[in-house]
C-alpha atoms as a PDB file:
ATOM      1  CA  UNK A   1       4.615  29.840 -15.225  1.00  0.00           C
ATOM      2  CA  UNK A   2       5.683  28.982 -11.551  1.00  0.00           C
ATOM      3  CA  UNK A   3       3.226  26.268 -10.035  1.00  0.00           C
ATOM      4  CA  UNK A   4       2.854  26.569  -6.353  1.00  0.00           C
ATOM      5  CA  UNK A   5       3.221  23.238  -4.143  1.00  0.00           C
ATOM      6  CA  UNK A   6       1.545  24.036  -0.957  1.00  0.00           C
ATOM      7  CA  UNK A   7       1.829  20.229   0.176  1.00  0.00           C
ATOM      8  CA  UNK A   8       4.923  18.645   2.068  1.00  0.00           C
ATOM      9  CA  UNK A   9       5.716  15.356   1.816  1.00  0.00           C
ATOM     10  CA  UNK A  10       4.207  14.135   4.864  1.00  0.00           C
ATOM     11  CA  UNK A  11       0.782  15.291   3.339  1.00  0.00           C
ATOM     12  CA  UNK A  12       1.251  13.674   0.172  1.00  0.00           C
ATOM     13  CA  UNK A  13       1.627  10.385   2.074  1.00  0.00           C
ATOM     14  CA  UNK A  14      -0.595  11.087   4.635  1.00  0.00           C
ATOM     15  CA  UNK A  15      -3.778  11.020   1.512  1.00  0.00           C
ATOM     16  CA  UNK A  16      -1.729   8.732  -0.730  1.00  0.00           C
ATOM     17  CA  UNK A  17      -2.231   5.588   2.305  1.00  0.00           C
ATOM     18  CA  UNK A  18      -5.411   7.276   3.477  1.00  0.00           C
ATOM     19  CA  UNK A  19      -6.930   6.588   0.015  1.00  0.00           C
ATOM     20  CA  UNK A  20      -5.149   3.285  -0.752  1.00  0.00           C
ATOM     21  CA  UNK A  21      -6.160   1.737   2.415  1.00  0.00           C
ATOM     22  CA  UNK A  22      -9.861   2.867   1.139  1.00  0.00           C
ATOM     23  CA  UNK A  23      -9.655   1.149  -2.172  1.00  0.00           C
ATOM     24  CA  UNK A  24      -8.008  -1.816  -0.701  1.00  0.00           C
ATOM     25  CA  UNK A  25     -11.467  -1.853   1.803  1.00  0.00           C
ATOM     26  CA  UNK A  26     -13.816  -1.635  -1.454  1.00  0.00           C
ATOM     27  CA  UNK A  27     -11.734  -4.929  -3.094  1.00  0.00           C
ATOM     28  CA  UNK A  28     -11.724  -6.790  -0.357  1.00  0.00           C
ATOM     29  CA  UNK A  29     -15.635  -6.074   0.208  1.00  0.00           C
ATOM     30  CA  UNK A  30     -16.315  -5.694  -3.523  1.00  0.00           C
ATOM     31  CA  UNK A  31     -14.420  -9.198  -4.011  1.00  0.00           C
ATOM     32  CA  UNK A  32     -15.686 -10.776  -1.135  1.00  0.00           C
ATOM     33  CA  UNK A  33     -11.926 -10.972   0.077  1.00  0.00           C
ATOM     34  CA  UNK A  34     -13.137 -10.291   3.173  1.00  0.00           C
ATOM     35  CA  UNK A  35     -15.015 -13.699   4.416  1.00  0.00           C
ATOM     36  CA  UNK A  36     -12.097 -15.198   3.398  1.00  0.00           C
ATOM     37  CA  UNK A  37      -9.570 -12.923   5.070  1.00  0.00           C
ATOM     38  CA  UNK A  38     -12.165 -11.462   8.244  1.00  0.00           C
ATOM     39  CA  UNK A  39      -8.788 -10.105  10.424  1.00  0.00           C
ATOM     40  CA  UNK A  40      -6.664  -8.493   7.958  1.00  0.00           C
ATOM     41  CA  UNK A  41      -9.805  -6.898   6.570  1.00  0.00           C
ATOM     42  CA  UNK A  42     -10.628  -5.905  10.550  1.00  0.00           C
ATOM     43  CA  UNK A  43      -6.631  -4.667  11.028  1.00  0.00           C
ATOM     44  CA  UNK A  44      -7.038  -2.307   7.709  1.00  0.00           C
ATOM     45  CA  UNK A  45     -10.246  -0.908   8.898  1.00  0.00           C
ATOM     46  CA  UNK A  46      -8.579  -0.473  12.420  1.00  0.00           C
ATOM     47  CA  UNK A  47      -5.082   1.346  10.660  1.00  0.00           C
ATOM     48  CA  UNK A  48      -6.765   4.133   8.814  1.00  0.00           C
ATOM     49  CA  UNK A  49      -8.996   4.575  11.574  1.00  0.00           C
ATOM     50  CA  UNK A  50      -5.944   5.460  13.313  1.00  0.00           C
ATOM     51  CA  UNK A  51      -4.469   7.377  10.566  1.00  0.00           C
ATOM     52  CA  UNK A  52      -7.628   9.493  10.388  1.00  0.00           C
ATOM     53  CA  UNK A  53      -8.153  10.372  14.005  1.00  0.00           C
ATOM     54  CA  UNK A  54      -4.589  10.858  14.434  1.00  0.00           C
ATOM     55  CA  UNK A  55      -5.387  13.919  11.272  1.00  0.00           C
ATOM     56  CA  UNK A  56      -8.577  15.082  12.423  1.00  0.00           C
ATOM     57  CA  UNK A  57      -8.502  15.062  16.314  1.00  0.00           C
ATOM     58  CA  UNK A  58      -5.036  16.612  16.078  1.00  0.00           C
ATOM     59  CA  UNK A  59      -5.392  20.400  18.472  1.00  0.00           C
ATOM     60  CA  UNK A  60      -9.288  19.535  18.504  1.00  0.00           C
ATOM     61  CA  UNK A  61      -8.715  17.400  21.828  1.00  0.00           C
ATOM     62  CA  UNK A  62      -6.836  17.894  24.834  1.00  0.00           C
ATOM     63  CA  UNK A  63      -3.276  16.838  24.379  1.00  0.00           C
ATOM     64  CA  UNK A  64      -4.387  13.751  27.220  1.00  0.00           C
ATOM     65  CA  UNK A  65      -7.249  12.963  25.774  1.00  0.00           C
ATOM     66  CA  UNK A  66      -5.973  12.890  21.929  1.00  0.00           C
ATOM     67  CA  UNK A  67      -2.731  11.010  23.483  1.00  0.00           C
ATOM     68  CA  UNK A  68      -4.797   8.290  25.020  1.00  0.00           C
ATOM     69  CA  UNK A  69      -7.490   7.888  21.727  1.00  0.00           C
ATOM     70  CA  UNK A  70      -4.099   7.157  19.710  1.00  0.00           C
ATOM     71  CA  UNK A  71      -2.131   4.888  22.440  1.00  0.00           C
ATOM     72  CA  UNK A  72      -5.303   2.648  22.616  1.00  0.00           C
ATOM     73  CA  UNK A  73      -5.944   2.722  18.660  1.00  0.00           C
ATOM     74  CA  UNK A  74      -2.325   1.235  18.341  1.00  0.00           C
ATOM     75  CA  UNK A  75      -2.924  -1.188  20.834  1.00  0.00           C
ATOM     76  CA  UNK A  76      -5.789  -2.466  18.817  1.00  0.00           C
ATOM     77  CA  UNK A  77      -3.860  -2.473  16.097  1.00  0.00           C
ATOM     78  CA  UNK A  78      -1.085  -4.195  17.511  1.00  0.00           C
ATOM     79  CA  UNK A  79      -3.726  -7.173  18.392  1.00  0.00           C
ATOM     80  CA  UNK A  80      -5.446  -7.095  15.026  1.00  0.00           C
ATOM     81  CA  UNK A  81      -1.889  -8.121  13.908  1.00  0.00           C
ATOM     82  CA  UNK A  82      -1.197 -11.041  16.091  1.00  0.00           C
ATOM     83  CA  UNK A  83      -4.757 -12.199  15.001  1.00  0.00           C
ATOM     84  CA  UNK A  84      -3.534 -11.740  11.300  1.00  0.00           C
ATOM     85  CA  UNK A  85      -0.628 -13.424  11.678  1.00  0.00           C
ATOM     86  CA  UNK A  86      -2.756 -16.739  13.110  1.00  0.00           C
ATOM     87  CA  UNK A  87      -5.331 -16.418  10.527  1.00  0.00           C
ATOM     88  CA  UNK A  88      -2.820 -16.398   7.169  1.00  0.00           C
ATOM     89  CA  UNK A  89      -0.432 -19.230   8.785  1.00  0.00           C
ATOM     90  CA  UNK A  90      -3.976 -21.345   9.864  1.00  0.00           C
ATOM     91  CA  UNK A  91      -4.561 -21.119   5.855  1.00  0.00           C
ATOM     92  CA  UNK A  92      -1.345 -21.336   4.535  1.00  0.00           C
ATOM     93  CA  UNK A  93      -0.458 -24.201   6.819  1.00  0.00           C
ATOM     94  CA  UNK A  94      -3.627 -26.163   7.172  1.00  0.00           C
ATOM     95  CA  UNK A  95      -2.163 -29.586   6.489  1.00  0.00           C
ATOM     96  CA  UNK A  96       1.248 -29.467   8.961  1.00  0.00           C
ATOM     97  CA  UNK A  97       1.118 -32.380  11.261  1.00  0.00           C
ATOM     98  CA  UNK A  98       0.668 -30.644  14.965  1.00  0.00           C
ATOM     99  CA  UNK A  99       4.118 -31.663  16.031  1.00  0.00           C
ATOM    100  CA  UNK A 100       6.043 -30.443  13.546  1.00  0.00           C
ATOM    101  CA  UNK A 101       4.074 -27.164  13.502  1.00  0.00           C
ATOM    102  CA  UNK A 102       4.571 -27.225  17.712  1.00  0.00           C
ATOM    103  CA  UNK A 103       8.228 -27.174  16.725  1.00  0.00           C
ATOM    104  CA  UNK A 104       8.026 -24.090  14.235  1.00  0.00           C
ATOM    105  CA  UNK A 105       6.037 -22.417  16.912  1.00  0.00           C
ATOM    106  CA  UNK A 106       8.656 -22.605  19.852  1.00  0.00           C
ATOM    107  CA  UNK A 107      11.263 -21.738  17.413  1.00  0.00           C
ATOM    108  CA  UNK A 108       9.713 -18.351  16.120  1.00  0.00           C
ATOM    109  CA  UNK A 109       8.560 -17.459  19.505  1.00  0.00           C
ATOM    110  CA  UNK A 110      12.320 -18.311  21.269  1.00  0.00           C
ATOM    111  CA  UNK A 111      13.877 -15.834  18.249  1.00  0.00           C
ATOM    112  CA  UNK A 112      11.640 -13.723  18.807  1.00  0.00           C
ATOM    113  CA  UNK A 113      11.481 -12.791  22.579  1.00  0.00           C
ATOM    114  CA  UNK A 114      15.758 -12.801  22.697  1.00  0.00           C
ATOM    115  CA  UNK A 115      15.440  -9.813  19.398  1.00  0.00           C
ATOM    116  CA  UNK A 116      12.732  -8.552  21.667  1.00  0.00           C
ATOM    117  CA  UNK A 117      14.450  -8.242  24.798  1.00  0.00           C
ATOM    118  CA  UNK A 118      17.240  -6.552  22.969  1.00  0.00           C
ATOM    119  CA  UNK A 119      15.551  -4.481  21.225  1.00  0.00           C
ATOM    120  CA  UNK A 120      14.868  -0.965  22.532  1.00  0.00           C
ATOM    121  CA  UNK A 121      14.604   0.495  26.190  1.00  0.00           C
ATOM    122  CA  UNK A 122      12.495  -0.891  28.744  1.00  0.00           C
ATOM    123  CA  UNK A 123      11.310   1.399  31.794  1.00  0.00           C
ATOM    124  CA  UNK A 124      12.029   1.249  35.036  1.00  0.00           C
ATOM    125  CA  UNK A 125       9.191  -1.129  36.915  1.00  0.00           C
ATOM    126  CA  UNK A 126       8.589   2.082  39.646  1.00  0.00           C
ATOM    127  CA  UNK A 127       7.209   4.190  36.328  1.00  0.00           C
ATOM    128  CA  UNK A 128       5.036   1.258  35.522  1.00  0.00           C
ATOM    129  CA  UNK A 129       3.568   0.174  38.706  1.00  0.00           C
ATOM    130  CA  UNK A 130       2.683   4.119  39.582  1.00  0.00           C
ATOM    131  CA  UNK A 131      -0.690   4.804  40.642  1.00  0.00           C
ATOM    132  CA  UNK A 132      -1.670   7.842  37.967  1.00  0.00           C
ATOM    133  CA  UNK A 133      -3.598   8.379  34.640  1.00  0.00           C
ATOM    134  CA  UNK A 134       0.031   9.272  33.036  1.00  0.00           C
ATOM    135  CA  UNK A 135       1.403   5.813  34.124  1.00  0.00           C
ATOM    136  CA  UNK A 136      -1.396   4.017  33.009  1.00  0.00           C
ATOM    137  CA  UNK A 137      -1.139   5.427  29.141  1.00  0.00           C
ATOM    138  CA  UNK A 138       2.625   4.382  29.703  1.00  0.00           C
ATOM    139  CA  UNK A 139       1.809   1.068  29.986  1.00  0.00           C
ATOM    140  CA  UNK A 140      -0.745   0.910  27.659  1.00  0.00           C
ATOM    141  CA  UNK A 141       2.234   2.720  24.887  1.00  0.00           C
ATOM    142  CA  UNK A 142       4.508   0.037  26.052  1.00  0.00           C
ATOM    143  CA  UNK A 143       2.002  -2.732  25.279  1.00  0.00           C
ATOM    144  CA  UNK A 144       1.434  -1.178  21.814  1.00  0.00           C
ATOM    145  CA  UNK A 145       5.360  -0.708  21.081  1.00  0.00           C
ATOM    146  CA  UNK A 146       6.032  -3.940  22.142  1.00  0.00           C
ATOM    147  CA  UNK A 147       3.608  -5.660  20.458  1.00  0.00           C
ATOM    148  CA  UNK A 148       4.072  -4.238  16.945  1.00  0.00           C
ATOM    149  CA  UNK A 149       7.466  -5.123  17.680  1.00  0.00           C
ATOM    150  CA  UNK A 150       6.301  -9.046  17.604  1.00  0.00           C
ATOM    151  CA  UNK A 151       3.912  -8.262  15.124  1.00  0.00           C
ATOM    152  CA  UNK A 152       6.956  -6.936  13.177  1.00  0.00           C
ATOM    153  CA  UNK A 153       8.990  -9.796  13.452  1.00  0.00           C
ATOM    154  CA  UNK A 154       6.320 -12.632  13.027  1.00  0.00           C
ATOM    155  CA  UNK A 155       5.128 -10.677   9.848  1.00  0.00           C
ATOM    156  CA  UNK A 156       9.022 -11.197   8.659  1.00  0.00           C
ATOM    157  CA  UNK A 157       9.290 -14.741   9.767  1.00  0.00           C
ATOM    158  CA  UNK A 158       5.907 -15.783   8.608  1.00  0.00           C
ATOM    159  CA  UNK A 159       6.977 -14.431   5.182  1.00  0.00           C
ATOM    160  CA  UNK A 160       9.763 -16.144   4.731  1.00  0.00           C
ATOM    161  CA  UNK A 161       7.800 -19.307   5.523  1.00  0.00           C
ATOM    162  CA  UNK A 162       5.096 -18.782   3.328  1.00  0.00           C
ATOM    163  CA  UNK A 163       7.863 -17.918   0.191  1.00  0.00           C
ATOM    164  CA  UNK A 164      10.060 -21.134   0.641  1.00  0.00           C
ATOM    165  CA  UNK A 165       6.984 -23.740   1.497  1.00  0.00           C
ATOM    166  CA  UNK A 166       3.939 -22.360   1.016  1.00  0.00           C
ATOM    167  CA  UNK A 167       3.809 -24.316  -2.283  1.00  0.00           C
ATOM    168  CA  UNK A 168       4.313 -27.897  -0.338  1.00  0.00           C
ATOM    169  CA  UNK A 169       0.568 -26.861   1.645  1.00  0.00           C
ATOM    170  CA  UNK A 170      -1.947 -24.266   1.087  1.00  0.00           C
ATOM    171  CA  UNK A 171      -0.366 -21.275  -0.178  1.00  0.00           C
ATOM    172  CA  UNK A 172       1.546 -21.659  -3.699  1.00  0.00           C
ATOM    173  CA  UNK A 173       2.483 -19.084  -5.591  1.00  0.00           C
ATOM    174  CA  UNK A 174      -0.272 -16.631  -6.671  1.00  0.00           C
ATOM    175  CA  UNK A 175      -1.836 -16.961  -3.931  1.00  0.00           C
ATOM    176  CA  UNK A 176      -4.106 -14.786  -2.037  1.00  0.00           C
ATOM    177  CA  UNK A 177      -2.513 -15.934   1.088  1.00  0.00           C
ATOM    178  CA  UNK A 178       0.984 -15.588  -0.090  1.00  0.00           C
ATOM    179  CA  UNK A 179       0.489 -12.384  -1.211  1.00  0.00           C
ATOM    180  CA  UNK A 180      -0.787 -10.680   1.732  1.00  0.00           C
ATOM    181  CA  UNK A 181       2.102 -12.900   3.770  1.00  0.00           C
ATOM    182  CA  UNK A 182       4.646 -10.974   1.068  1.00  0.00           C
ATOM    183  CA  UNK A 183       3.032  -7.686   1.699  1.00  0.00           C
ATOM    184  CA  UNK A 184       3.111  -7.646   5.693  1.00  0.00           C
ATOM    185  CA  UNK A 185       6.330  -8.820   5.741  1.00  0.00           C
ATOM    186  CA  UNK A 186       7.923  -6.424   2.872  1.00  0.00           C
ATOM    187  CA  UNK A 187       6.318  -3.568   4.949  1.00  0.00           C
ATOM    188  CA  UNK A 188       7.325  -4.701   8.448  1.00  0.00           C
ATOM    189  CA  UNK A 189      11.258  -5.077   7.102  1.00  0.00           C
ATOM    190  CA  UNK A 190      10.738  -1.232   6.121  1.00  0.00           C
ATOM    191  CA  UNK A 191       8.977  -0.167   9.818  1.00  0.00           C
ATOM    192  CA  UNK A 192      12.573  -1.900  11.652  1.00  0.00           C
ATOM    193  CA  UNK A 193      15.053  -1.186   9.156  1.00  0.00           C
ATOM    194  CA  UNK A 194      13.925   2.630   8.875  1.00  0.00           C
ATOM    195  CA  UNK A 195      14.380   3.251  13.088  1.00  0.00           C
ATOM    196  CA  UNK A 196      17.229   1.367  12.877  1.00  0.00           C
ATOM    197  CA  UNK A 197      19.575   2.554  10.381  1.00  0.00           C
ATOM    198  CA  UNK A 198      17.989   5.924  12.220  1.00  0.00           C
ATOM    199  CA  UNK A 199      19.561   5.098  15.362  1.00  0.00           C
ATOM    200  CA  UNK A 200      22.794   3.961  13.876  1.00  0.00           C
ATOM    201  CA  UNK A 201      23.065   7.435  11.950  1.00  0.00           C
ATOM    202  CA  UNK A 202      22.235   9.468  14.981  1.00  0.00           C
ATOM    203  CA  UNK A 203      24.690   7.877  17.051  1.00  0.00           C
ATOM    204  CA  UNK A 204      27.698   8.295  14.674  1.00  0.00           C
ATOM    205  CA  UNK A 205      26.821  11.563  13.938  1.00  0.00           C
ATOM    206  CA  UNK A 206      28.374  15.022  15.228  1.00  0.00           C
ATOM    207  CA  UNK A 207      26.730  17.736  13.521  1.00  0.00           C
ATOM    208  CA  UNK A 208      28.857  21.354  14.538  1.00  0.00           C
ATOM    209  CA  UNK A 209      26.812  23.851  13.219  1.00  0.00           C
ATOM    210  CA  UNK A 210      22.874  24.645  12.988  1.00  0.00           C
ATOM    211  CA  UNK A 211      22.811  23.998   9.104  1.00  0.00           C
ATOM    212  CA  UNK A 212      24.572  20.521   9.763  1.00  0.00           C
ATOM    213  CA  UNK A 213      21.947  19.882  12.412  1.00  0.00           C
ATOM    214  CA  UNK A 214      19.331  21.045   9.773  1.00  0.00           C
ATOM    215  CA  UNK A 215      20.163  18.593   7.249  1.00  0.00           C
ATOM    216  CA  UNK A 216      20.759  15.715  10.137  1.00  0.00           C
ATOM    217  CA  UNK A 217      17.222  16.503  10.460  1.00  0.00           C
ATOM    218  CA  UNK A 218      16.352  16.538   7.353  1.00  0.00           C
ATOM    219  CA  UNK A 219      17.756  13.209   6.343  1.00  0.00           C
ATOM    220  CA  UNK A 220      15.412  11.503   9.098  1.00  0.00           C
ATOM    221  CA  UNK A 221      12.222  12.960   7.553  1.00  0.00           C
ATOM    222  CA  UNK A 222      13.564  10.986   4.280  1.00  0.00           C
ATOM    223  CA  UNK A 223      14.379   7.746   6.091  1.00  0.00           C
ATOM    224  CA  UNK A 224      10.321   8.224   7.695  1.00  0.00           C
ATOM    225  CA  UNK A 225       9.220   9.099   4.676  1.00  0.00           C
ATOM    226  CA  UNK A 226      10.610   6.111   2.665  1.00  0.00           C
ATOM    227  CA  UNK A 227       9.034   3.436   5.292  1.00  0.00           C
ATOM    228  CA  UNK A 228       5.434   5.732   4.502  1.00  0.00           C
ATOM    229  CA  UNK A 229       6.197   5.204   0.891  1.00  0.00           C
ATOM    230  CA  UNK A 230       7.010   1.749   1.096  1.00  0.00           C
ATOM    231  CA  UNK A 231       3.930   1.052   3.328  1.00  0.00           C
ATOM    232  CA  UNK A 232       1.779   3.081  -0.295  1.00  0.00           C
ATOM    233  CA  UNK A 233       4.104   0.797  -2.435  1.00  0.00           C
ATOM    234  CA  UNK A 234       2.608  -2.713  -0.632  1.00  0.00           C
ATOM    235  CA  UNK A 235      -0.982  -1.526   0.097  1.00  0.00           C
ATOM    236  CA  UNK A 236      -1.166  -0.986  -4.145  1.00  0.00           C
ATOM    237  CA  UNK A 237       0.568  -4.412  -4.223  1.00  0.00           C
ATOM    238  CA  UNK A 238      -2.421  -5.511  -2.129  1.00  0.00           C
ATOM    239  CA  UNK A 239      -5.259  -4.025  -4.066  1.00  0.00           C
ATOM    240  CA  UNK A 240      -4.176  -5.802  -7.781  1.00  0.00           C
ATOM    241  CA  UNK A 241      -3.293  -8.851  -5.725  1.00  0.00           C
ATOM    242  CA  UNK A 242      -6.582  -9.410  -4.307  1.00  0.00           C
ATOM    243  CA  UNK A 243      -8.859  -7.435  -7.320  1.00  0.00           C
ATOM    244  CA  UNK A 244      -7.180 -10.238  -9.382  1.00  0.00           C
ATOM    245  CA  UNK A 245      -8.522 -13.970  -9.287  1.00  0.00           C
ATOM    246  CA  UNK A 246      -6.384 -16.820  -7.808  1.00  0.00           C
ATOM    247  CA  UNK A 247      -5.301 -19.362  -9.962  1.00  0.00           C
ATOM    248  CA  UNK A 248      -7.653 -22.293 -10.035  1.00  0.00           C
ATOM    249  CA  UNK A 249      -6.216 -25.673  -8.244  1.00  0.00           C
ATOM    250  CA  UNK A 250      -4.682 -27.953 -11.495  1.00  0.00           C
ATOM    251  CA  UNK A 251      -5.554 -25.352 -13.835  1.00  0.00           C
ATOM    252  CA  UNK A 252      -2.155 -25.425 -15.728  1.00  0.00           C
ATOM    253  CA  UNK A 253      -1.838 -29.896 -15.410  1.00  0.00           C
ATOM    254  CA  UNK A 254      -5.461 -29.990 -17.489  1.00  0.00           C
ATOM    255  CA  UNK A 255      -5.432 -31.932 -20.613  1.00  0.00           C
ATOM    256  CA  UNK A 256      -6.130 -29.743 -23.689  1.00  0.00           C
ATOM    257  CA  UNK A 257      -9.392 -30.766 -25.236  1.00  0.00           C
ATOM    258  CA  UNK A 258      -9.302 -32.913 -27.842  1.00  0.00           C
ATOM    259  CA  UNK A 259      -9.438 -32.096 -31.666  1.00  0.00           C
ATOM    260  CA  UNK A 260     -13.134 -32.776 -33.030  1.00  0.00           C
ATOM    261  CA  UNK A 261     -13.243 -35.798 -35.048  1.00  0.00           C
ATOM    262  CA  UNK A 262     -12.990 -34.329 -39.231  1.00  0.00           C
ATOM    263  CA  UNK A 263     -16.050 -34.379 -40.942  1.00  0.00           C
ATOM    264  CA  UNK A 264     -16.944 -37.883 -42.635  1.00  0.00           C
ATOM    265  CA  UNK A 265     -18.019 -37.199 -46.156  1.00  0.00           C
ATOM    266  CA  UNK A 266     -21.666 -38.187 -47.254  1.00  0.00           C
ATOM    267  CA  UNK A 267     -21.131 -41.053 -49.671  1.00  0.00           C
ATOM    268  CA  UNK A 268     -19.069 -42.800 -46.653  1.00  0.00           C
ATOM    269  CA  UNK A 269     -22.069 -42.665 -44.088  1.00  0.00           C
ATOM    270  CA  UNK A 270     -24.199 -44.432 -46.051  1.00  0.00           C
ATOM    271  CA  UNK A 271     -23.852 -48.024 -46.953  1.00  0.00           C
ATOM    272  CA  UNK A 272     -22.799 -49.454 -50.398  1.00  0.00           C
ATOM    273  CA  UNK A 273     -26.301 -51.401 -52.095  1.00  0.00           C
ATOM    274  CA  UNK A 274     -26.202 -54.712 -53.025  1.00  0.00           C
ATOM    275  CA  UNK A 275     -25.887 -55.290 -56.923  1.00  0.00           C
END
């Protein structure tokens, strides 16, 4: 018997995330995760809202129109992000002294606007000072490129902060916050390393023939796919991480109750009478 597989990959991971990022929206509601984490449940809402207009507007639009729905969902998006990233280091780092955390801040922001500015192409200022509809969605795709590109990178570094300190404030380990800081950042390594090793591959590569062009192509739909996969892989993470308790503060440095006294026999309760 020969079962037929009408589905291609993309497909698969198009409804795998799809439905993910819906059972990760019934936790953090049903778990009332989301008063405690308002943005990142805001971002999640925003990202499949993306994903599914992106599915279901697709040759239902004009190509402008559809173009400019998606360019401004990302740049949403891209925003919710930044907000995320302020609300998880606000609770993860509630008790850093405001110099020290000044420090941190010019620190991650200098890193991060040099791997910015060297990252990717940049357009010409004429295309993004013209007058037109076309130039305007230009800008607005720049905005959204650039700013998941930040979003990317503070994701990464705010990781990495959370993992080696978040035990000396107000995320240890187990904890909601850390979690969600291990999640972003885990997926945002996948969404640079993925274009990158791309771009690397594509560069060194000579294909001469069709068929060696066809499996050129072939091994970028893999590298895509694997960042899609990866991005199913932390949204699951996500869903036990939050469906699941934290650990309560001093839970494991509690005394263990003490034994109950033994029974005292009868005859030793009651006083010996006088002869």
């Amino acid at each position: 018997m020969h079962f037929d597989w009408h589905f291609t990959a993309i497909q698969v991971l198009w409804t795998l995330t799809f439905a993910a990022q819906l059972v990760l929206l019934v936790v953090l509601l049903g778990r009332d995760r989301a008063r405690r984490f308002p943005w990142f449940t805001a971002s999640i809402v925003a990202i499949a809202l993306r994903l599914l207009c992106g599915r279901e507007l697709f040759q239902r639009l004009p190509q402008f129109t559809f173009t400019a729905v998606l360019i401004v969902l990302a740049d949403v998006v891209a925003i919710l992000g930044l907000l995320v990233i302020a609300e998880l280091a606000r609770k993860a780092f509630a008790g850093v002294s405001r110099p020290l955390l000044l420090v941190n801040l010019a620190g991650f922001l200098l890193v991060t606007a040099g791997i910015m500015w060297m990252w990717g192409p940049w357009p010409a200022w004429k295309t993004l000072t013209a007058e037109s509809q076309l130039a305007t969605l230009r800008v607005l795709q720049l905005i959204a490129q650039k700013t998941a590109l930040l979003v990317d990178l503070f994701n990464i570094e705010l990781g990495l902060m959370v993992v080696l300190f978040g035990r000396s404030y107000k995320a240890p380990w187990k904890s909601h916050t850390q979690r969600i800081a291990i999640g972003l950042s885990t997926a945002s390594v996948g969404s640079l390393a993925v274009p990158a090793i791309w771009q690397l591959i594509a560069r060194n590569a000579a294909p001469h023939s069709q068929a060696e062009l066809t499996k050129l192509y072939d091994l970028r739909d893999r590298l895509f796919n694997s960042s899609g996969a990866l991005y199913v892989v932390v949204l699951v993470w996500w869903i036990v991480s939050l469906w699941i308790d934290e650990p309560g503060p001093g839970a494991a440095a509690l005394p263990a109750s003490p034994a109950p006294p033994p029974d005292v026999p009868a005859e030793a309760e009651a006083p010996a009478e006088p002869s």
